[in-house]
PDB file of N, CA and C in Angstrom:
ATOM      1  N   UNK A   1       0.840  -1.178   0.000  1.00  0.00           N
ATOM      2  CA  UNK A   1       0.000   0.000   0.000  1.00  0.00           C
ATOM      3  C   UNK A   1       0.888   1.245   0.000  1.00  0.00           C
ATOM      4  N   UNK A   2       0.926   1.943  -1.445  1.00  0.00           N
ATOM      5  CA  UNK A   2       1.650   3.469  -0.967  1.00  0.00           C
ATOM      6  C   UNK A   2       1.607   4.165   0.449  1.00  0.00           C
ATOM      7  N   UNK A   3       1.939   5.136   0.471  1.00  0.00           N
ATOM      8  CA  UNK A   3       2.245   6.001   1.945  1.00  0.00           C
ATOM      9  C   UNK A   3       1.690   7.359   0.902  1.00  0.00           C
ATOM     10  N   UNK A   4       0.878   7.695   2.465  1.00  0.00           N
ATOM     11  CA  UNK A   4      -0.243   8.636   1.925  1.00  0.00           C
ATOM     12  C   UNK A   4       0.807  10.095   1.919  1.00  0.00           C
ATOM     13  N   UNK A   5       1.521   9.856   2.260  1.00  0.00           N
ATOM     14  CA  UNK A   5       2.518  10.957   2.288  1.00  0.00           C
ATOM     15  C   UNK A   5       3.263  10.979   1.044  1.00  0.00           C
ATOM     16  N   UNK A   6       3.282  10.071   0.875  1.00  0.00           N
ATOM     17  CA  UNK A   6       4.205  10.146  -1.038  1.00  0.00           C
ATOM     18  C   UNK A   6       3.028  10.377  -1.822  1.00  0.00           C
ATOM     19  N   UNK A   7       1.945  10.774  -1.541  1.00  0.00           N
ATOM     20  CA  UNK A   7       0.794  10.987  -2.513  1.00  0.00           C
ATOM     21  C   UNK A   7       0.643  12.825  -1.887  1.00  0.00           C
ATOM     22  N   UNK A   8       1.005  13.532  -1.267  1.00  0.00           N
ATOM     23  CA  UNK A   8       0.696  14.829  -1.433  1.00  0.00           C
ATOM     24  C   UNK A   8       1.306  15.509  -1.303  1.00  0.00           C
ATOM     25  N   UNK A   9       1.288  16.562  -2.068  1.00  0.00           N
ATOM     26  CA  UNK A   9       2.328  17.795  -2.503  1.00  0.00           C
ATOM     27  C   UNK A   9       3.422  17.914  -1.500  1.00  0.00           C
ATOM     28  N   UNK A  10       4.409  18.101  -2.200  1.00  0.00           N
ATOM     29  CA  UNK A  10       5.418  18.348  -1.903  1.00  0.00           C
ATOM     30  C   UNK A  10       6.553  18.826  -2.540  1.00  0.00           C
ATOM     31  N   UNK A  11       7.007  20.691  -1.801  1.00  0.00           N
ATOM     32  CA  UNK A  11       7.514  21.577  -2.812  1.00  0.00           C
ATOM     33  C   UNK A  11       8.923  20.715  -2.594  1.00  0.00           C
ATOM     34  N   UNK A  12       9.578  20.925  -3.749  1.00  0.00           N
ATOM     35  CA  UNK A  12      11.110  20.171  -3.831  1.00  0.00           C
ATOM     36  C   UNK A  12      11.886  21.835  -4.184  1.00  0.00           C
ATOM     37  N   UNK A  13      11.377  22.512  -4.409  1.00  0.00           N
ATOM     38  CA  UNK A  13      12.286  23.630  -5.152  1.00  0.00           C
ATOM     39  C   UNK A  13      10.927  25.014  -5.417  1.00  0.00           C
ATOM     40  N   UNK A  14      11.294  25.741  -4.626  1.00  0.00           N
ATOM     41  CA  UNK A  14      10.778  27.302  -4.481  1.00  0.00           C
ATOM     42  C   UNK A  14      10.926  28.142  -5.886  1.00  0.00           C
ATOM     43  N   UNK A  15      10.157  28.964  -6.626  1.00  0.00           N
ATOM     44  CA  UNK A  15      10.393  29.523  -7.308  1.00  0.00           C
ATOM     45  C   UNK A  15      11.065  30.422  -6.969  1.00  0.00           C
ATOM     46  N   UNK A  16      12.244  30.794  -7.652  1.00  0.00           N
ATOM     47  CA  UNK A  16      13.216  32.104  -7.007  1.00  0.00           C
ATOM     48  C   UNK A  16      12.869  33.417  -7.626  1.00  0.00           C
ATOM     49  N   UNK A  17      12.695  34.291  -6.748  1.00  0.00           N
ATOM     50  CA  UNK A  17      12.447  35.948  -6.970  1.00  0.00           C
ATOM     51  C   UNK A  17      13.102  36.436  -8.501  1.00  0.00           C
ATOM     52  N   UNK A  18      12.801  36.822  -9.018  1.00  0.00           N
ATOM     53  CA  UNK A  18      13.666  37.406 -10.277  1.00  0.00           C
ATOM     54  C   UNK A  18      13.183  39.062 -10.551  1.00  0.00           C
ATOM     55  N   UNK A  19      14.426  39.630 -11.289  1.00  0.00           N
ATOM     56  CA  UNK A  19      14.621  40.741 -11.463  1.00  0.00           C
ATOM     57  C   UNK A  19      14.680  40.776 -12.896  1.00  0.00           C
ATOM     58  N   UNK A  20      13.278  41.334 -13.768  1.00  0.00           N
ATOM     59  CA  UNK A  20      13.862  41.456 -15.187  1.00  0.00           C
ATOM     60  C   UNK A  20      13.586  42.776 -16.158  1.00  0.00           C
ATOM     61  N   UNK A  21      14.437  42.787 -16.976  1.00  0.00           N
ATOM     62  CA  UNK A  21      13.915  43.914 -17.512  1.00  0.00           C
ATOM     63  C   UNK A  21      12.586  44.183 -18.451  1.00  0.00           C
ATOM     64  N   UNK A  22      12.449  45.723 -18.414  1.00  0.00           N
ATOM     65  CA  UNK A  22      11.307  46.029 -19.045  1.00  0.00           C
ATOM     66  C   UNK A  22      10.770  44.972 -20.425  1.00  0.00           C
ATOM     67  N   UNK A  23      10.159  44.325 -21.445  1.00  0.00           N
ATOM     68  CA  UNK A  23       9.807  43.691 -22.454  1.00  0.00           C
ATOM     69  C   UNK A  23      10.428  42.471 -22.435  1.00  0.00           C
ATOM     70  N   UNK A  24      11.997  42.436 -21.515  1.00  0.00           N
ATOM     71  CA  UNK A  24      11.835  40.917 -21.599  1.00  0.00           C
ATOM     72  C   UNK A  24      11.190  39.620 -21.007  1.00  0.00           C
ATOM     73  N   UNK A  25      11.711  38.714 -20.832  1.00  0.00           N
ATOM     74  CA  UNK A  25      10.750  37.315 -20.774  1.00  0.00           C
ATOM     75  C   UNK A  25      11.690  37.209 -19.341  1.00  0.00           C
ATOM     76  N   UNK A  26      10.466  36.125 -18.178  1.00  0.00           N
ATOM     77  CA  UNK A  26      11.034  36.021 -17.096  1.00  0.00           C
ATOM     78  C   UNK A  26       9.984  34.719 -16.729  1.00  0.00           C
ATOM     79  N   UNK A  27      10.927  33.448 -16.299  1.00  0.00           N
ATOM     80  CA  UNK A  27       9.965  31.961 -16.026  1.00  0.00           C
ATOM     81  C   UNK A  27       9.972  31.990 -14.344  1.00  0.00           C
ATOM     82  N   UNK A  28       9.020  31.701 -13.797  1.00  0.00           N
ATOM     83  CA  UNK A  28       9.202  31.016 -12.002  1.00  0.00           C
ATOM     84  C   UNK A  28       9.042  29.552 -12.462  1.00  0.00           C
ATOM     85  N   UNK A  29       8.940  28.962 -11.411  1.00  0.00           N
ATOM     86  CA  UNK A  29       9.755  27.461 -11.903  1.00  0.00           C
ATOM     87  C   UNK A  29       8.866  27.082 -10.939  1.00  0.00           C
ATOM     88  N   UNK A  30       8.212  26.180 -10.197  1.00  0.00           N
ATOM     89  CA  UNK A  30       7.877  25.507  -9.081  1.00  0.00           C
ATOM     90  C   UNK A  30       7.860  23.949  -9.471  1.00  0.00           C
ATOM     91  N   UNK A  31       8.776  23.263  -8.825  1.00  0.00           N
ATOM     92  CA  UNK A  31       9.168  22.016  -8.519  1.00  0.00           C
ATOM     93  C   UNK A  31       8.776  21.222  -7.118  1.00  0.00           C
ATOM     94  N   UNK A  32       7.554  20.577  -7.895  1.00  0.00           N
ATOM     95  CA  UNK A  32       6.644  19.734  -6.593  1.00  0.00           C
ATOM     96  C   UNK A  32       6.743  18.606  -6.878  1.00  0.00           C
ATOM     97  N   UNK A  33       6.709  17.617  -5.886  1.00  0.00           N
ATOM     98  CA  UNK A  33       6.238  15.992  -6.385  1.00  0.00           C
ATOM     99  C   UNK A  33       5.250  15.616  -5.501  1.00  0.00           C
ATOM    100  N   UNK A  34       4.271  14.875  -5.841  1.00  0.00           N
ATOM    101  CA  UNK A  34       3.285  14.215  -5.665  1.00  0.00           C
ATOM    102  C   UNK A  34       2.280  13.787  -6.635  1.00  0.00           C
ATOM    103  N   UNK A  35       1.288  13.197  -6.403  1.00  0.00           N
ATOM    104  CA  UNK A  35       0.051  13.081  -7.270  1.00  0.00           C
ATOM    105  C   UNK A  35      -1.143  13.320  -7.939  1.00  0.00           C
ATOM    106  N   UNK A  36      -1.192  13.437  -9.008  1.00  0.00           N
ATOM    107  CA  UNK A  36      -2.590  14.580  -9.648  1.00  0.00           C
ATOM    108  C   UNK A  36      -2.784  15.510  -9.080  1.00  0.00           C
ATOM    109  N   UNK A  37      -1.504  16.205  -9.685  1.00  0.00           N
ATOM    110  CA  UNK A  37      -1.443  17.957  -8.956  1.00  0.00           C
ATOM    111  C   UNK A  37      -1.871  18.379  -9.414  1.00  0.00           C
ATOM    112  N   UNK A  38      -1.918  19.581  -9.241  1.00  0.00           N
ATOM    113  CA  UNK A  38      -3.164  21.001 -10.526  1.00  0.00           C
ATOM    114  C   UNK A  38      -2.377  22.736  -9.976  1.00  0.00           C
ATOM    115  N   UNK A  39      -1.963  23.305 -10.629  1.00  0.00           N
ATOM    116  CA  UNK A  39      -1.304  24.810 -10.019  1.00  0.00           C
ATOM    117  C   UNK A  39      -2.282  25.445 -10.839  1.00  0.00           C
ATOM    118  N   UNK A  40      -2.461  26.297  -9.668  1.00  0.00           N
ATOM    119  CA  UNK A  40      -2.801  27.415 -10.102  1.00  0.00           C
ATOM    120  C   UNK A  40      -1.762  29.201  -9.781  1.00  0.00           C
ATOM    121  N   UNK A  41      -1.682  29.841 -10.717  1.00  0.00           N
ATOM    122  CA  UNK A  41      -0.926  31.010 -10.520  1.00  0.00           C
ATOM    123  C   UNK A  41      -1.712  31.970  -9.948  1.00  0.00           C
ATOM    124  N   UNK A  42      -0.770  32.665  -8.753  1.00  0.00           N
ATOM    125  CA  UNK A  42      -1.605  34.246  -8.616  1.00  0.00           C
ATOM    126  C   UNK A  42      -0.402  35.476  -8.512  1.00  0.00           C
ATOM    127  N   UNK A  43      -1.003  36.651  -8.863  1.00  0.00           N
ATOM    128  CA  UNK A  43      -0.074  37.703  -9.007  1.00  0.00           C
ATOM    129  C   UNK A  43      -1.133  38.619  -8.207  1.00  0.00           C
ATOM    130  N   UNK A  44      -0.575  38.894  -7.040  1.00  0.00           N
ATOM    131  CA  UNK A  44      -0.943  40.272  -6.050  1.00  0.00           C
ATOM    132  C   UNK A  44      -2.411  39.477  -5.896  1.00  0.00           C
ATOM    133  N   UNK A  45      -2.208  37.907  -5.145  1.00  0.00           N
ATOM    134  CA  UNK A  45      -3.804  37.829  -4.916  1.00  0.00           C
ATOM    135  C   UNK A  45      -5.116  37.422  -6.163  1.00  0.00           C
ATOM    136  N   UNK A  46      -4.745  37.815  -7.150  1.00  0.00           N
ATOM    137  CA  UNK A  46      -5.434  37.275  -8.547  1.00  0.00           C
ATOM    138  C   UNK A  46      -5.039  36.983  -9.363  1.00  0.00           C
ATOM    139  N   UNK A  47      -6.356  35.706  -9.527  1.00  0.00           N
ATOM    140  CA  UNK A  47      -5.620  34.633 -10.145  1.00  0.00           C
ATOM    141  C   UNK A  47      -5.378  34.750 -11.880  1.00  0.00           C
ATOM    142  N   UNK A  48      -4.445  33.611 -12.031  1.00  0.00           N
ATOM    143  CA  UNK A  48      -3.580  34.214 -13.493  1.00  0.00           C
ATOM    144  C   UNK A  48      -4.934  33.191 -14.047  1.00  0.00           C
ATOM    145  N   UNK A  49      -5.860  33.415 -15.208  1.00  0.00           N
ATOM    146  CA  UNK A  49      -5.939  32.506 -15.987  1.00  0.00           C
ATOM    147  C   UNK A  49      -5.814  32.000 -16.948  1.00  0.00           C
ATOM    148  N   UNK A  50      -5.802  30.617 -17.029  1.00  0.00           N
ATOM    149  CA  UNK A  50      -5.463  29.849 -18.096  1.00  0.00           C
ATOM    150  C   UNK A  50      -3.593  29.423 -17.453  1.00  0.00           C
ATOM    151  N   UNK A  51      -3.346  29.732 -16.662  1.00  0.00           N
ATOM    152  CA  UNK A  51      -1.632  29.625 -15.977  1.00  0.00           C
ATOM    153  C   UNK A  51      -1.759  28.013 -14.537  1.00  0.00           C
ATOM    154  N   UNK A  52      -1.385  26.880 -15.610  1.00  0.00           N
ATOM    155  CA  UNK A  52      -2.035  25.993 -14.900  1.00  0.00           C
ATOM    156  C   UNK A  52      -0.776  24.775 -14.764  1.00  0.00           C
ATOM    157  N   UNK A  53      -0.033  25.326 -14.913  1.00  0.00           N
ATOM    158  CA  UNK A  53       1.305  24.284 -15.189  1.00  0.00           C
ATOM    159  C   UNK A  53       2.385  25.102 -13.831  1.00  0.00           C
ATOM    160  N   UNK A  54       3.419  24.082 -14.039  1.00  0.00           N
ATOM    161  CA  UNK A  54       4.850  24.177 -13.196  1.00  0.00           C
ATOM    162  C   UNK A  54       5.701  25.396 -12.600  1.00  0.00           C
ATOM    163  N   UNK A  55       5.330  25.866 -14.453  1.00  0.00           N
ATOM    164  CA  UNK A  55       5.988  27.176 -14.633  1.00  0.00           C
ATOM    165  C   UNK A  55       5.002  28.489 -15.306  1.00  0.00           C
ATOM    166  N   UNK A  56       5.369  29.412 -15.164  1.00  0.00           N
ATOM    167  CA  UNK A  56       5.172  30.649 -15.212  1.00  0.00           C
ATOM    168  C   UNK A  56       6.001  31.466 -16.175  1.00  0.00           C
ATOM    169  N   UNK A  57       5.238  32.025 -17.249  1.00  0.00           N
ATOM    170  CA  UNK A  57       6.170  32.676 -18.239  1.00  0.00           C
ATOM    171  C   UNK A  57       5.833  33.967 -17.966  1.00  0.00           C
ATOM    172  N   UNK A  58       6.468  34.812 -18.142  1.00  0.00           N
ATOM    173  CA  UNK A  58       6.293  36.482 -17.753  1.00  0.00           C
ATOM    174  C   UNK A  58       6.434  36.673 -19.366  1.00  0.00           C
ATOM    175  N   UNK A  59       5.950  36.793 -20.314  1.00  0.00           N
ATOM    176  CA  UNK A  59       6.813  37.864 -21.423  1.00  0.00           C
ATOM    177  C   UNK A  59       6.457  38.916 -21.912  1.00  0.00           C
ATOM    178  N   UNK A  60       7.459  39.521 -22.653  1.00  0.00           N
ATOM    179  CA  UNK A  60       7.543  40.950 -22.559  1.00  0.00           C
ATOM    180  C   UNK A  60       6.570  41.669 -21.379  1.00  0.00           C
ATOM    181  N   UNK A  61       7.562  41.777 -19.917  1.00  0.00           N
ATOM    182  CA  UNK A  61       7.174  42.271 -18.916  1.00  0.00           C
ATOM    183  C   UNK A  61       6.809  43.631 -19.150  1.00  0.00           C
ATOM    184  N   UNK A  62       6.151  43.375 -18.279  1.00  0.00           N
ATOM    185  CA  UNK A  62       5.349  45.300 -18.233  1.00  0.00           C
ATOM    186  C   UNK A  62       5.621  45.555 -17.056  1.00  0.00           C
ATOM    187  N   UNK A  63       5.395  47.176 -16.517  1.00  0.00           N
ATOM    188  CA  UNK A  63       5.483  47.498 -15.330  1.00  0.00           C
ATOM    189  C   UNK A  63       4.478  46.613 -14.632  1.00  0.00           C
ATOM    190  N   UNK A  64       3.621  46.420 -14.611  1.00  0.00           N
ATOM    191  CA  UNK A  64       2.454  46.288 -14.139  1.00  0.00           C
ATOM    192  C   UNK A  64       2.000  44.402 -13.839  1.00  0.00           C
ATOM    193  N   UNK A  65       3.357  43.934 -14.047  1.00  0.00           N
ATOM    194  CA  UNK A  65       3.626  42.522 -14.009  1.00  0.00           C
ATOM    195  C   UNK A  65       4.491  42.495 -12.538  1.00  0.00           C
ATOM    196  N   UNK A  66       5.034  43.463 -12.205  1.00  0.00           N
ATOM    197  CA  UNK A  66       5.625  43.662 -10.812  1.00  0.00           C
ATOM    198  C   UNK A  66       4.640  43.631 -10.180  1.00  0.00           C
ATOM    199  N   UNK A  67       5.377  42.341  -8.936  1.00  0.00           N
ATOM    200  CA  UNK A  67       4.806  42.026  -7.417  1.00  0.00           C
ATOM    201  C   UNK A  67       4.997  40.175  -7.244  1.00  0.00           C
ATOM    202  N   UNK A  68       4.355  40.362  -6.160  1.00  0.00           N
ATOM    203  CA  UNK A  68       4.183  39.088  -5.785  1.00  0.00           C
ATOM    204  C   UNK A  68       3.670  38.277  -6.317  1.00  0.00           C
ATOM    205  N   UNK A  69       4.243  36.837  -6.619  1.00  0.00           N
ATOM    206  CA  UNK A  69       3.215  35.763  -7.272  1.00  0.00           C
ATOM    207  C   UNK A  69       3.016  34.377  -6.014  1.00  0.00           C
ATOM    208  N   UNK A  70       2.129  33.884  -5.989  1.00  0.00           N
ATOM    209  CA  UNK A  70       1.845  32.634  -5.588  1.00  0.00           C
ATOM    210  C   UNK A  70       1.424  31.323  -6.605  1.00  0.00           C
ATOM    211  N   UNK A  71       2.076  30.282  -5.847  1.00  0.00           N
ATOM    212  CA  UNK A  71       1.578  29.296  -6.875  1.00  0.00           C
ATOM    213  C   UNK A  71       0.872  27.966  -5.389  1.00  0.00           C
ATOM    214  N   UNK A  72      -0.265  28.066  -5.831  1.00  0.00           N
ATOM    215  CA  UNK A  72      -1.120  26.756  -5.087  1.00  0.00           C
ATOM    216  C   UNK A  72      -1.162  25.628  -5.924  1.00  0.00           C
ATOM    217  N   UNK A  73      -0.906  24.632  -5.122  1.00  0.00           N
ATOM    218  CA  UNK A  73      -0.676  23.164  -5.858  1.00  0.00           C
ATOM    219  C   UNK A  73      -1.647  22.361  -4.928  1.00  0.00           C
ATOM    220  N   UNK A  74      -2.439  21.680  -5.791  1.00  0.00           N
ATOM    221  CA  UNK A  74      -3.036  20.644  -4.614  1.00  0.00           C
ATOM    222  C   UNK A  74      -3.333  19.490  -5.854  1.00  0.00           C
ATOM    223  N   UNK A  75      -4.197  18.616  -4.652  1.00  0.00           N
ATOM    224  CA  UNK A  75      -4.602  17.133  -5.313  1.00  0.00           C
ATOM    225  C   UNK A  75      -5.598  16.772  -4.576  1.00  0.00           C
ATOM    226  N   UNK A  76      -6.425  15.901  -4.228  1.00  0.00           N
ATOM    227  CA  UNK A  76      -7.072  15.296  -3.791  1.00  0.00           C
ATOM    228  C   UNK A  76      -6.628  15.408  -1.864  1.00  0.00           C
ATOM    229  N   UNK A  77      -5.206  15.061  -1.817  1.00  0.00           N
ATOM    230  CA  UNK A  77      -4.892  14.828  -0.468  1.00  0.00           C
ATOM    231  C   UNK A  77      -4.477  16.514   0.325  1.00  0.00           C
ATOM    232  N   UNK A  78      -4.147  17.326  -0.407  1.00  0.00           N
ATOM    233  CA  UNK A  78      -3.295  18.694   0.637  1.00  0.00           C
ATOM    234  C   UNK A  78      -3.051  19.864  -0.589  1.00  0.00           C
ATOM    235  N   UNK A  79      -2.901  20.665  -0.586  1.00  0.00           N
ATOM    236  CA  UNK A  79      -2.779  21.953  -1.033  1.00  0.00           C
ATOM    237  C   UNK A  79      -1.881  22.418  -0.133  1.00  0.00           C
ATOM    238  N   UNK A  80      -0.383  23.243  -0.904  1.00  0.00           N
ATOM    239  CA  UNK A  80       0.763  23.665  -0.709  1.00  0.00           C
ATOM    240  C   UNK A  80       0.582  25.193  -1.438  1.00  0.00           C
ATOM    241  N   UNK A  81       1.157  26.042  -0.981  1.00  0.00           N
ATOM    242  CA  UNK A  81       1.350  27.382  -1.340  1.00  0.00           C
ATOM    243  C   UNK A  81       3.199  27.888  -1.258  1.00  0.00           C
ATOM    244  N   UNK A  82       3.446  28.545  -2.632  1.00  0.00           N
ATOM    245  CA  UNK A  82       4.772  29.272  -2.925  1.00  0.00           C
ATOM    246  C   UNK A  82       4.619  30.261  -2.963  1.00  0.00           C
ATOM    247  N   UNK A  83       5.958  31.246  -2.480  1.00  0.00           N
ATOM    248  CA  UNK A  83       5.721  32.548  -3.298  1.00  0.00           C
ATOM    249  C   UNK A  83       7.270  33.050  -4.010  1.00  0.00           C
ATOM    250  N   UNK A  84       6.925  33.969  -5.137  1.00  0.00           N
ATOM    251  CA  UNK A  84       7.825  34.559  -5.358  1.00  0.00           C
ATOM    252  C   UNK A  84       7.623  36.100  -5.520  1.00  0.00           C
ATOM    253  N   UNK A  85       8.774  36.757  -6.040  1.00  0.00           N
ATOM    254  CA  UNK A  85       8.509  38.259  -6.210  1.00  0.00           C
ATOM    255  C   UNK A  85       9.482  38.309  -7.511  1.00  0.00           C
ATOM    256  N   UNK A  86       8.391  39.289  -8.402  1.00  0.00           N
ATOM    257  CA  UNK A  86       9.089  39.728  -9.603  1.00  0.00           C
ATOM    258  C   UNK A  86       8.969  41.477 -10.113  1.00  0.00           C
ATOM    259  N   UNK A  87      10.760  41.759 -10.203  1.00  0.00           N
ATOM    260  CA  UNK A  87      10.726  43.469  -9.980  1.00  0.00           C
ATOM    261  C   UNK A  87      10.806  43.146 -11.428  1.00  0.00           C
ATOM    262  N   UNK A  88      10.432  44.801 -12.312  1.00  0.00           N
ATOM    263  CA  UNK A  88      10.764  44.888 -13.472  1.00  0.00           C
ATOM    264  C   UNK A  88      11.201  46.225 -13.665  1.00  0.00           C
ATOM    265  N   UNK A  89      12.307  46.624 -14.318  1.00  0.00           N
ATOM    266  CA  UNK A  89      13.000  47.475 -14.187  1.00  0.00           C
ATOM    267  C   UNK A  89      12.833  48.097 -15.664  1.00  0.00           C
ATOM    268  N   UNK A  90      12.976  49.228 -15.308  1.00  0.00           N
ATOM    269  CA  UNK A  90      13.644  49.659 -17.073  1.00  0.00           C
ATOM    270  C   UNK A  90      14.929  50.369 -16.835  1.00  0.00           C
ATOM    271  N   UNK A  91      15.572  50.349 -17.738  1.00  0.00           N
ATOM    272  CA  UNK A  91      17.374  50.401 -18.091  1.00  0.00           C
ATOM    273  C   UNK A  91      16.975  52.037 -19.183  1.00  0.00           C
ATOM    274  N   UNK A  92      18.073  52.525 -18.733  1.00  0.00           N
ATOM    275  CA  UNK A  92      18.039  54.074 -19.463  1.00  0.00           C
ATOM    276  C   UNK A  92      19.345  53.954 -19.992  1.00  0.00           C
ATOM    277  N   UNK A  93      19.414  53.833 -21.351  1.00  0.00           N
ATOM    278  CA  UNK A  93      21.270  53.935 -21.427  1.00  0.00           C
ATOM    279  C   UNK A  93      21.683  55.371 -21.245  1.00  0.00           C
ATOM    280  N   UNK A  94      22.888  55.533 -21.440  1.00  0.00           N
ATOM    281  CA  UNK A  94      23.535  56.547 -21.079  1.00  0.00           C
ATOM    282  C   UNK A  94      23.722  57.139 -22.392  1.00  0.00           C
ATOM    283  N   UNK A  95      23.710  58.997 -23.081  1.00  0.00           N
ATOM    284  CA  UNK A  95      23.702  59.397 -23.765  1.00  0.00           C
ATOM    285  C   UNK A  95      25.172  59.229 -24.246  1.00  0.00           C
ATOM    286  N   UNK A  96      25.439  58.950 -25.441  1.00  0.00           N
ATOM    287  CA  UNK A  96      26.564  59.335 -26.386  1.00  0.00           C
ATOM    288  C   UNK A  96      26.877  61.158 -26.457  1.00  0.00           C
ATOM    289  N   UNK A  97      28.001  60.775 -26.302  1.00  0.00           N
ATOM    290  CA  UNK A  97      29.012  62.118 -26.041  1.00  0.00           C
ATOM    291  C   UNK A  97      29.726  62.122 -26.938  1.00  0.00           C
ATOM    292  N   UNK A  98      29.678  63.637 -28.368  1.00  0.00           N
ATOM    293  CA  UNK A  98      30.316  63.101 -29.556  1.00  0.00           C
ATOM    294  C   UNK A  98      31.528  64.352 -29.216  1.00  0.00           C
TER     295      UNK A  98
END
């Protein structure tokens, strides 16, 4: 008989905070094991939809993609909660001096 404990979530690996710039692309990662999981994404509390997998693609970030994300994972047996934080910056180059 399995062990009811190898049947529910369990984070192996935290999505790590990232820092990206303005339009580019930025993934969170969440690495769980257990059985007939299901994620759902949230950013500042609401939920992402249609964002139902592992990972999380940010692309071409906007300001407005900054903050906190959570990712809830459950199954049948327990529901687990992550978080990460994603800044987005914009870069000003520096003027040419002729």
């Amino acid at each position: 008989m399995p062990s009811v404990l190898s049947e529910v979530p369990i984070i192996e690996k935290h999505p790590e905070s990232c820092t990206v710039q303005l339009g580019k692309d930025c993934k969170l990662f969440c690495h769980v094991t257990g059985k007939n999981l299901k994620y759902r994404w949230y950013r500042r509390s609401r939920c992402l939809e249609g964002e139902t997998s592992s990972v999380l693609h940010i692309r071409k970030a906007a300001m407005n993609d900054a903050g906190q994300y959570s990712c809830i994972i459950s199954n049948d047996k327990e529901s687990v909660i992550t978080w990460a934080t994603v800044d987005v910056i914009s870069v000003i180059s520096s003027p040419k001096v002729r």
